[in-house]
Structure formats: C-alpha cells, structure tokens
C-alpha atoms as a PDB file:
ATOM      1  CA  UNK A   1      12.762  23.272 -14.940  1.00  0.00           C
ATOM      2  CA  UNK A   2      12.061  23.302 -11.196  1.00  0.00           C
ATOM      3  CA  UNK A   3       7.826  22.333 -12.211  1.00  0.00           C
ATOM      4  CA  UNK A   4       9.091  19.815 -13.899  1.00  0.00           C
ATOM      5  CA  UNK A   5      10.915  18.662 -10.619  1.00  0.00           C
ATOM      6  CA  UNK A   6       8.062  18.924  -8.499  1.00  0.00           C
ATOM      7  CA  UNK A   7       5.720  17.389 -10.772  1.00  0.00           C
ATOM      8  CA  UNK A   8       8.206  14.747 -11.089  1.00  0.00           C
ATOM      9  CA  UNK A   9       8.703  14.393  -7.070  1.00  0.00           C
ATOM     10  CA  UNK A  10       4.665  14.635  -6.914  1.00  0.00           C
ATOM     11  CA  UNK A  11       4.493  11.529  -9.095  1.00  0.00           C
ATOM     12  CA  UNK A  12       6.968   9.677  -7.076  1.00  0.00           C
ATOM     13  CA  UNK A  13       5.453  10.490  -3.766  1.00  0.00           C
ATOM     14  CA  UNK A  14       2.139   8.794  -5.640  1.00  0.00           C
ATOM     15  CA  UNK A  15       3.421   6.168  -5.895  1.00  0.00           C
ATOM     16  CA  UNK A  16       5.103   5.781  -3.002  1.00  0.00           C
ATOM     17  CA  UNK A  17       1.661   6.180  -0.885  1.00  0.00           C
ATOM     18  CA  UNK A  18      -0.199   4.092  -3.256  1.00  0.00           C
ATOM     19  CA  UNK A  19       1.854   0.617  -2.829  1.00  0.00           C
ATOM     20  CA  UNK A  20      -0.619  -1.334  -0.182  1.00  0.00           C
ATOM     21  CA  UNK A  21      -3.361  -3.021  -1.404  1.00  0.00           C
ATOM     22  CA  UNK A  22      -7.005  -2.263  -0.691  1.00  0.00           C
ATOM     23  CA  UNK A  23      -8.302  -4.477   1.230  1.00  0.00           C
ATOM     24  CA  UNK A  24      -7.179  -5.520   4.656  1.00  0.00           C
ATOM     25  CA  UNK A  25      -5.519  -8.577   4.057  1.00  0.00           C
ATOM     26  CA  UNK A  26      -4.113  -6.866   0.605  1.00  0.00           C
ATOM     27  CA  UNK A  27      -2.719  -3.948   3.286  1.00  0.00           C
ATOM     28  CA  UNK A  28      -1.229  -6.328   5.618  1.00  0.00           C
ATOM     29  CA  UNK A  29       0.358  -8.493   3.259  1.00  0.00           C
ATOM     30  CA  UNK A  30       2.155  -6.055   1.294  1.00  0.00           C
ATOM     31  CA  UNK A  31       2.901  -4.050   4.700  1.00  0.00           C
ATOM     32  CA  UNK A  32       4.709  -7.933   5.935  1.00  0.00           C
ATOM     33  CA  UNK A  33       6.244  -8.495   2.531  1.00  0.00           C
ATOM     34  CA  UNK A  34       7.483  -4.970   2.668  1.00  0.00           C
ATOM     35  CA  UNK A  35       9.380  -5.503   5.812  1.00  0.00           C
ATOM     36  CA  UNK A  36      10.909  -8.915   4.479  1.00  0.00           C
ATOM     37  CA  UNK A  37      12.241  -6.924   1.093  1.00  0.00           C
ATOM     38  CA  UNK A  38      13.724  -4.336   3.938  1.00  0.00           C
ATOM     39  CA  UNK A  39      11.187  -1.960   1.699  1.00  0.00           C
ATOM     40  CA  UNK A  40      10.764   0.549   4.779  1.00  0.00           C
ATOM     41  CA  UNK A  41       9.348   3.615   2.542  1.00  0.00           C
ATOM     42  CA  UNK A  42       6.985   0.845   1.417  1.00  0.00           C
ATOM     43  CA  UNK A  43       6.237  -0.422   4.800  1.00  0.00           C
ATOM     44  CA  UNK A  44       5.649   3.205   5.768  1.00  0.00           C
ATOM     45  CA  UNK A  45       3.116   3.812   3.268  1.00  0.00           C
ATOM     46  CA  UNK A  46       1.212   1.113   4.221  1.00  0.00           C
ATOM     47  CA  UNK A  47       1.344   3.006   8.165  1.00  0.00           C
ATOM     48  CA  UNK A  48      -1.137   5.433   9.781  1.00  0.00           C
ATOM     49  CA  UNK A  49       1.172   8.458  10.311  1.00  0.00           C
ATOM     50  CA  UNK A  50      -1.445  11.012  10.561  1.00  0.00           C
ATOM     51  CA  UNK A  51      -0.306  11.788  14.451  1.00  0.00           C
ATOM     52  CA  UNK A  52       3.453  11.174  13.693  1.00  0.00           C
ATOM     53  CA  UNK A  53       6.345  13.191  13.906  1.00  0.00           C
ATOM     54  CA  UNK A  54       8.541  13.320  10.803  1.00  0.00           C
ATOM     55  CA  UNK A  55      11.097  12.210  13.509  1.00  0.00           C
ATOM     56  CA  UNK A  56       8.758   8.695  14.672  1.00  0.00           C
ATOM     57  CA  UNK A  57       8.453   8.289  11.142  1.00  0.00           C
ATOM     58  CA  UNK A  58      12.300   7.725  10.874  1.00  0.00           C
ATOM     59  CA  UNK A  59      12.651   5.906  13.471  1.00  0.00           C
ATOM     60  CA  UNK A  60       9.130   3.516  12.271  1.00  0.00           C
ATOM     61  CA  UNK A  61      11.397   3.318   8.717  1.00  0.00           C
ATOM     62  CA  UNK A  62      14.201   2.306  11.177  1.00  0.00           C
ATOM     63  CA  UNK A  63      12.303  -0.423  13.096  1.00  0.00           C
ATOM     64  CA  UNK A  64      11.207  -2.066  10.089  1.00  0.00           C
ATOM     65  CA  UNK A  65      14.168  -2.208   8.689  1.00  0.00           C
ATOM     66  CA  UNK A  66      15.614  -3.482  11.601  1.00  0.00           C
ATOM     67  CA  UNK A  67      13.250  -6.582  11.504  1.00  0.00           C
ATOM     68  CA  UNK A  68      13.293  -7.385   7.776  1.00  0.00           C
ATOM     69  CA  UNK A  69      17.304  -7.639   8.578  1.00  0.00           C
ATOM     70  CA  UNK A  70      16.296  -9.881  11.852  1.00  0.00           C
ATOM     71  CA  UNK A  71      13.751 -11.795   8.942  1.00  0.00           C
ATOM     72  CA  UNK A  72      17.113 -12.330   6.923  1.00  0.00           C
ATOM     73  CA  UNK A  73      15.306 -14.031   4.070  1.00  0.00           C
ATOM     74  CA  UNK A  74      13.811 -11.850   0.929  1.00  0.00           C
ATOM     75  CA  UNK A  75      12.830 -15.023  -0.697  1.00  0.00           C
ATOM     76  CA  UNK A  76       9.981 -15.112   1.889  1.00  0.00           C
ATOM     77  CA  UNK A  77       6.002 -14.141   0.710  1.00  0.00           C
ATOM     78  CA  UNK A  78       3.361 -13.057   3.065  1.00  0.00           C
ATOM     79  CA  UNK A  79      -0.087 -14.745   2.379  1.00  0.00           C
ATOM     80  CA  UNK A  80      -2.914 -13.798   4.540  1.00  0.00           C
ATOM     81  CA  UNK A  81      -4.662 -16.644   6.875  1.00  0.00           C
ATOM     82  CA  UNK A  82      -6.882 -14.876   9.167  1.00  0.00           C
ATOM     83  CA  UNK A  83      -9.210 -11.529   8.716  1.00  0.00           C
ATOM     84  CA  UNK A  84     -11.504 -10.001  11.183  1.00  0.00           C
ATOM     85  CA  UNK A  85     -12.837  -6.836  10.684  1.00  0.00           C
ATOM     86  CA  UNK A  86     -15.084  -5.265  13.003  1.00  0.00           C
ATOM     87  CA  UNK A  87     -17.577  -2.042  11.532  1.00  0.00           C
ATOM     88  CA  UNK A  88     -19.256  -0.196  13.889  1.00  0.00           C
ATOM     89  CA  UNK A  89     -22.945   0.689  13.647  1.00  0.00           C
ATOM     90  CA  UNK A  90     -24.600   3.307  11.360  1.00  0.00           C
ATOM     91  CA  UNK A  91     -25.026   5.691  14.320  1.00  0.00           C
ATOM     92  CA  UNK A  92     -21.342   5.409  16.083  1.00  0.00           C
ATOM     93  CA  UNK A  93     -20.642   8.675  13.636  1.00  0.00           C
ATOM     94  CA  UNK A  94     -16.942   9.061  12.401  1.00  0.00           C
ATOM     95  CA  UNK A  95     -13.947  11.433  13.791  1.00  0.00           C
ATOM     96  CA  UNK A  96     -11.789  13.591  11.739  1.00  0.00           C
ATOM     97  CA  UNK A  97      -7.869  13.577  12.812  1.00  0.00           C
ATOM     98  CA  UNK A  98      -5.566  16.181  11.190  1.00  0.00           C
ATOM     99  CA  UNK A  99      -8.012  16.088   8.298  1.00  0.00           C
ATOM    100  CA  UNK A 100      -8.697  12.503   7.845  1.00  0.00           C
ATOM    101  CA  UNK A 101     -11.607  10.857   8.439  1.00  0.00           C
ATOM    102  CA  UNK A 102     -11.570   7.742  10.292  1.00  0.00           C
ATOM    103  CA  UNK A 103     -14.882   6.159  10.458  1.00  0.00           C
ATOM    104  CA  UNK A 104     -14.297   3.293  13.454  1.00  0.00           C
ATOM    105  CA  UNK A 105     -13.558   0.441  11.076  1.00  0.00           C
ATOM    106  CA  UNK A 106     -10.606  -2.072  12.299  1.00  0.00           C
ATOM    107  CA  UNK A 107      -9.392  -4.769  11.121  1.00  0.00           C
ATOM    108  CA  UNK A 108      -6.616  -8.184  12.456  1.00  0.00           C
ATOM    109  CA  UNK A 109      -5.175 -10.152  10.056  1.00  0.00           C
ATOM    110  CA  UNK A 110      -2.583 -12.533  10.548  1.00  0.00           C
ATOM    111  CA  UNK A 111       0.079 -13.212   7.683  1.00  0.00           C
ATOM    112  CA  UNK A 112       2.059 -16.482   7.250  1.00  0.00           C
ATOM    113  CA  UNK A 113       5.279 -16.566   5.550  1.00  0.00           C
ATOM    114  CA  UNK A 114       5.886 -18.713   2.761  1.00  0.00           C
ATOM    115  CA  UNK A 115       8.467 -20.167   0.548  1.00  0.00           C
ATOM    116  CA  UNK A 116       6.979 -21.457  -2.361  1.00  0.00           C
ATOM    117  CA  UNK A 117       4.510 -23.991  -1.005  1.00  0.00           C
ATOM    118  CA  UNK A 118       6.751 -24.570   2.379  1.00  0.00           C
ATOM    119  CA  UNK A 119       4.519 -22.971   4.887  1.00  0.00           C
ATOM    120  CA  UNK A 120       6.787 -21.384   8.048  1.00  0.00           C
ATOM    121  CA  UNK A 121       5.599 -21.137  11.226  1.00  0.00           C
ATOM    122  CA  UNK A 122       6.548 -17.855  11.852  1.00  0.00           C
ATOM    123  CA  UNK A 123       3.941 -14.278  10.809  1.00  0.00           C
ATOM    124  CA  UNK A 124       3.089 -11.299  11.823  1.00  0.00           C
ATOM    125  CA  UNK A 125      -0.606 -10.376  13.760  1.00  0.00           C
ATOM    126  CA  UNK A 126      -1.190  -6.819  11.776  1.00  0.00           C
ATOM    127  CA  UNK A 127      -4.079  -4.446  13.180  1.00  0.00           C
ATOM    128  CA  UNK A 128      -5.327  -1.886  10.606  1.00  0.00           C
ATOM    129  CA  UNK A 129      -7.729   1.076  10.573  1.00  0.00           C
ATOM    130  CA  UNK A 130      -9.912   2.715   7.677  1.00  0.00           C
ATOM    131  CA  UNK A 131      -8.789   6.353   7.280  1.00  0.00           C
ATOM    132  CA  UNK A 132     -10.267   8.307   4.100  1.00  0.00           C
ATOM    133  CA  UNK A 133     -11.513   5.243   2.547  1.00  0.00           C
ATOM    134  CA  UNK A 134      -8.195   2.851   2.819  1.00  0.00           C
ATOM    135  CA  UNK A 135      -6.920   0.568   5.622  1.00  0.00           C
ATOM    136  CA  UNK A 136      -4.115   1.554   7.039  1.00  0.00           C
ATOM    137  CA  UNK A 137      -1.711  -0.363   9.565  1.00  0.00           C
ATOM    138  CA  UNK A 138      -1.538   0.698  13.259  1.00  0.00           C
ATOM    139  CA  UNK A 139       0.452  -2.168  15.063  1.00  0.00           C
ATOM    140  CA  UNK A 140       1.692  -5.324  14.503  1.00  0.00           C
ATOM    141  CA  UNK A 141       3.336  -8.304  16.342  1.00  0.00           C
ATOM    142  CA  UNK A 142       5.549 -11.105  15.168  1.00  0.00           C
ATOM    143  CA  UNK A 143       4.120 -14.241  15.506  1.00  0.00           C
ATOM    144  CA  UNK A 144       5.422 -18.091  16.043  1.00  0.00           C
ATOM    145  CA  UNK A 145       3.983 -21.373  15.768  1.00  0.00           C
ATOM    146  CA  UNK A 146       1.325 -20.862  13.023  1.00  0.00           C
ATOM    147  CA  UNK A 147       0.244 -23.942  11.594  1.00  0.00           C
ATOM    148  CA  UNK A 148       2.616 -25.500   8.851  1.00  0.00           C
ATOM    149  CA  UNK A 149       0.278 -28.391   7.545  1.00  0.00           C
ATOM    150  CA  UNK A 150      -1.434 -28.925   3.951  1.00  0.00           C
ATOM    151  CA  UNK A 151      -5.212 -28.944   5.543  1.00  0.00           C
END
C-alpha cells in the first residue's frame, strides 16, 4: 500500500513541476496567469528554486499569493507582448548549480492582461533562465501603462 502512495505522490509532484510551458513566453504566461488564479504551487513550478530554502519557497508561495489577491480578478488571461532572449556564444561554456545545468540563456518577456479582447494596461516584466533544458522564472515586476489600443 505505501508504493502505491509514493508512486501516487511521484505522479502528482509530475505534474505539479510540469505545468509551465516551454518556451519563454509559454513560461511567463502561465507563471502570470498562475498568480491571477492565486495558483501559487503552480506559480512555484514555473520558479528557479535550485538555491532556495524550503522556507523562501513558502514564503515565494506566500508572495504570489499575496499579489494574485492584490490582482483580485481570476477572469484575467496573460498573453505575451514582448520576448527577448539573449544566448551567449558557443564558447561562454555552461555552470552546473546543485546539479543543474544552466547554460547562460535569459530571457524578458512582458505579459499583458486581458479580458476577452479588452486589453488592460496593467502586466508583469518576467525574467527567465534555461536550467536543464527549460526556462525557468527568476524575477518579475508588475507593470502599468502598457498599451491598450487595437494596432
């Protein structure tokens, strides 16, 4: 009975770390729409916690749920309108941190939040890192007067 617990708990924790998207803008986007479901285990699978604490992780769980109550609106979707990703050259090498490789890749995006087609002005600036092969978020900013017009 208790393998079948911990191969149940195994599968959940899968999925758990596999609900962010794959590409930067996927990452950031479900990170942002994460945070506006008040989704924190979501939001903090979508987090670079390699050189956290379990304790920071708590209180990174706490933080975003904080916001998505400060959001106040789960009706709200996070579409991507800016991505810059910057790769460094073939010979900049990679480091390894607790295990993970993280090969120098970053990544901005800013996310606008939408209601149906009503554009808001207000987003989040997400930065992201590769670390074994997925973009992960590192920091992120709210963000105010992004533009609202049908261009």
């Amino acid at each position: 009975m208790s393998k079948m617990v911990m191969a149940v708990a195994g599968l959940a924790m899968a999925v758990v770390l596999t609900g962010c998207g794959g590409s930067p803008k996927g990452v950031a986007e479900d990170f942002a729409e994460a945070i506006i479901k008040k989704d924190p285990d979501k939001a903090i699978a979508c987090f670079e916690t390699t050189d956290h604490t379990a304790s920071q992780i708590k209180d990174k769980k706490e933080a975003f749920d904080k916001l998505g109550k400060k959001i106040n609106d789960d009706k709200l979707d996070a579409v991507a309108i800016y991505e810059e990703v910057t790769v460094p050259g073939e010979d900049e090498g990679y480091v390894i941190v607790n295990g993970k490789k993280a090969t120098g890749e970053k990544a901005k995006v800013t996310v606008q939040f939408v209601k149906g087609k009503d554009k808001k002005s207000d987003g989040m600036k997400v930065r992201l890192v590769k670390i074994d092969g997925s973009w992960k978020v590192i920091d992120y900013d709210e963000v105010s007067n992004l533009d609202t017009s049908d261009k």
